[in-house]
C-alpha atoms as a PDB file:
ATOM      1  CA  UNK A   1       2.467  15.430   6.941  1.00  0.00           C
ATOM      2  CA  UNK A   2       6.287  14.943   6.256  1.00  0.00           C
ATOM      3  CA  UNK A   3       7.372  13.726   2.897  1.00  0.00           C
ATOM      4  CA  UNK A   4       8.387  10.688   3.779  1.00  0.00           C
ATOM      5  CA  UNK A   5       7.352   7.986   6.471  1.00  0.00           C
ATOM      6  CA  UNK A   6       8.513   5.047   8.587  1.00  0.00           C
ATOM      7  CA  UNK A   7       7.086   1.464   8.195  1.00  0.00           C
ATOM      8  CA  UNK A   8       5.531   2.500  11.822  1.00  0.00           C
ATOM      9  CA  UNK A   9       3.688   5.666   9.730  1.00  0.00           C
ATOM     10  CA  UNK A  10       2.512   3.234   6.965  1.00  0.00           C
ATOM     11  CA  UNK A  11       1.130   0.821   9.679  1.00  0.00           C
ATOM     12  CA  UNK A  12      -0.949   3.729  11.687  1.00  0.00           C
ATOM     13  CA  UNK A  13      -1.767   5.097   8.619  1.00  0.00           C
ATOM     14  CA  UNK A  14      -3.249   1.683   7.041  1.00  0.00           C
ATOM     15  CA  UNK A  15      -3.836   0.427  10.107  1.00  0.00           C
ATOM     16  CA  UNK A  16      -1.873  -2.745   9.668  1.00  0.00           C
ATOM     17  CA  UNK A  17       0.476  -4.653  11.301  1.00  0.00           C
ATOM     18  CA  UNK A  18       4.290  -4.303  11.055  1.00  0.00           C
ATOM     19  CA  UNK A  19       4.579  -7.327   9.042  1.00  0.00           C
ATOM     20  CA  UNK A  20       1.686  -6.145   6.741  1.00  0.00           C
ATOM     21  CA  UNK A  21       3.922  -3.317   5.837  1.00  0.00           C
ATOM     22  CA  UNK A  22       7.091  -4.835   5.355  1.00  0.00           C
ATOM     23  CA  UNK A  23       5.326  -7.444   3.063  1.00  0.00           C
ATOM     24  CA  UNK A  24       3.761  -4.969   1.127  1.00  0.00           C
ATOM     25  CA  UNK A  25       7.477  -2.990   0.156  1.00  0.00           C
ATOM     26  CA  UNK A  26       8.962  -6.330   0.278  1.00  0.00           C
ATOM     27  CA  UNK A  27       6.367  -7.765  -2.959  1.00  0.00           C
ATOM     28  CA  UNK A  28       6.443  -4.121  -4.454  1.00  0.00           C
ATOM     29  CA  UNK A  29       2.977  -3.277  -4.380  1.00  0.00           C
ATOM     30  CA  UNK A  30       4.396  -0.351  -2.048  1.00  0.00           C
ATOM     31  CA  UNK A  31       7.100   1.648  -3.099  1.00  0.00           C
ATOM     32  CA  UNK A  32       9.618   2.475  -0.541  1.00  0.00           C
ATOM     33  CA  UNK A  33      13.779   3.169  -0.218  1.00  0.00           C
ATOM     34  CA  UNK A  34      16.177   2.744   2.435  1.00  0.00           C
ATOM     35  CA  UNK A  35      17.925   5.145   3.676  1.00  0.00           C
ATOM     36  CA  UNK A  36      21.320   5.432   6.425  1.00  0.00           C
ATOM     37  CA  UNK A  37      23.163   3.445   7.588  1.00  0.00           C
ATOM     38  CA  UNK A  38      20.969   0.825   9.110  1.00  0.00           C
ATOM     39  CA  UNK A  39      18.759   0.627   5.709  1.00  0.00           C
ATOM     40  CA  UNK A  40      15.707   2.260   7.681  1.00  0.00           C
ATOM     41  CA  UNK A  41      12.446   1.696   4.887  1.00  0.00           C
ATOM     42  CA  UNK A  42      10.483   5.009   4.402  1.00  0.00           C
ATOM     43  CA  UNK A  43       7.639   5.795   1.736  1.00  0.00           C
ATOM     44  CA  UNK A  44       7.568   9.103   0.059  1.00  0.00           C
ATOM     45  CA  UNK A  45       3.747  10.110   1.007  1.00  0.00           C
ATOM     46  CA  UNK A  46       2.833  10.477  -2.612  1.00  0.00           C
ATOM     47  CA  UNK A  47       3.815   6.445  -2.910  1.00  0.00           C
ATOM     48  CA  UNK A  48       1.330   5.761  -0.270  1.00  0.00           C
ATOM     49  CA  UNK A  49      -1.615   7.823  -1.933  1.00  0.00           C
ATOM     50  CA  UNK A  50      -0.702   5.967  -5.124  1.00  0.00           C
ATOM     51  CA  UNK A  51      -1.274   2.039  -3.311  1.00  0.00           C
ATOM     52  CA  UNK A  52      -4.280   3.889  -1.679  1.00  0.00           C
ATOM     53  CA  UNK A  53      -6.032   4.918  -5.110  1.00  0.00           C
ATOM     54  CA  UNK A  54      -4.610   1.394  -6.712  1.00  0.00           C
ATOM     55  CA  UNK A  55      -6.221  -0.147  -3.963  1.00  0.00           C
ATOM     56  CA  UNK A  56      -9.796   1.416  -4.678  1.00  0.00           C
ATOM     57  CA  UNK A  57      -9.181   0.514  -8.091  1.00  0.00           C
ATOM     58  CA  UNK A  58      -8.298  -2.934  -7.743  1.00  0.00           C
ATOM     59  CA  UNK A  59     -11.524  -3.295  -4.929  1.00  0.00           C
ATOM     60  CA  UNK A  60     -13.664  -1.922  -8.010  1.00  0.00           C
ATOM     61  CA  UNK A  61     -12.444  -4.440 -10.414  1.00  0.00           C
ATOM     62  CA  UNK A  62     -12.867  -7.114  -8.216  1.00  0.00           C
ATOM     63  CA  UNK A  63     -16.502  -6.442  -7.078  1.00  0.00           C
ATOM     64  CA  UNK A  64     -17.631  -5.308 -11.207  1.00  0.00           C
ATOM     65  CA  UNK A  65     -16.127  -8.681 -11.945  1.00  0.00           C
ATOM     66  CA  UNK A  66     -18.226 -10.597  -8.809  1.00  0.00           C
ATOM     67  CA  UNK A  67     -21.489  -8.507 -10.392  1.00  0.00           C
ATOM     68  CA  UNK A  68     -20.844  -9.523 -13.857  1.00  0.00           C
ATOM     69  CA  UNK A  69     -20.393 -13.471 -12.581  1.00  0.00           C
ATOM     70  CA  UNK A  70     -23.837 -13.186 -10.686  1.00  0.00           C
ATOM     71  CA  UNK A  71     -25.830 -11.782 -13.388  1.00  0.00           C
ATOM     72  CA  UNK A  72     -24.026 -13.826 -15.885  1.00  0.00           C
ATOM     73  CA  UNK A  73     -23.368 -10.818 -17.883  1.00  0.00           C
END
């Protein structure tokens, strides 16, 4: 895999749309830079591992917390 991807890499890698993608740099939750002359977005492949594993991490949060309010815990 090259270091660093196109929008079109993120969305056949996520499996997401176009927009998805260019929401997800645009809010931040996936780092990204332009680069030449046109500003063409690319993510360093590390950046997308990192919102993959943040991803899992925020899924886990969300379904402890769902537990805890269902067994009133």
């Amino acid at each position: 895999m090259p270091r660093f991807l196109t929008l079109a890499d993120v969305c056949d890698q996520l499996q997401i749309s176009a927009a998805q993608a260019y929401a997800l740099v645009r809010s931040g939750e996936l780092k990204a830079i332009q680069v030449g002359g046109r500003g063409q977005w690319r993510v360093e492949d590390v950046k997308l591992e990192e919102y993959i594993q943040e991803s899992y991490a925020k899924a886990e949060r969300m379904l402890a917390e769902n537990r805890r309010d269902h067994t009133g815990a």
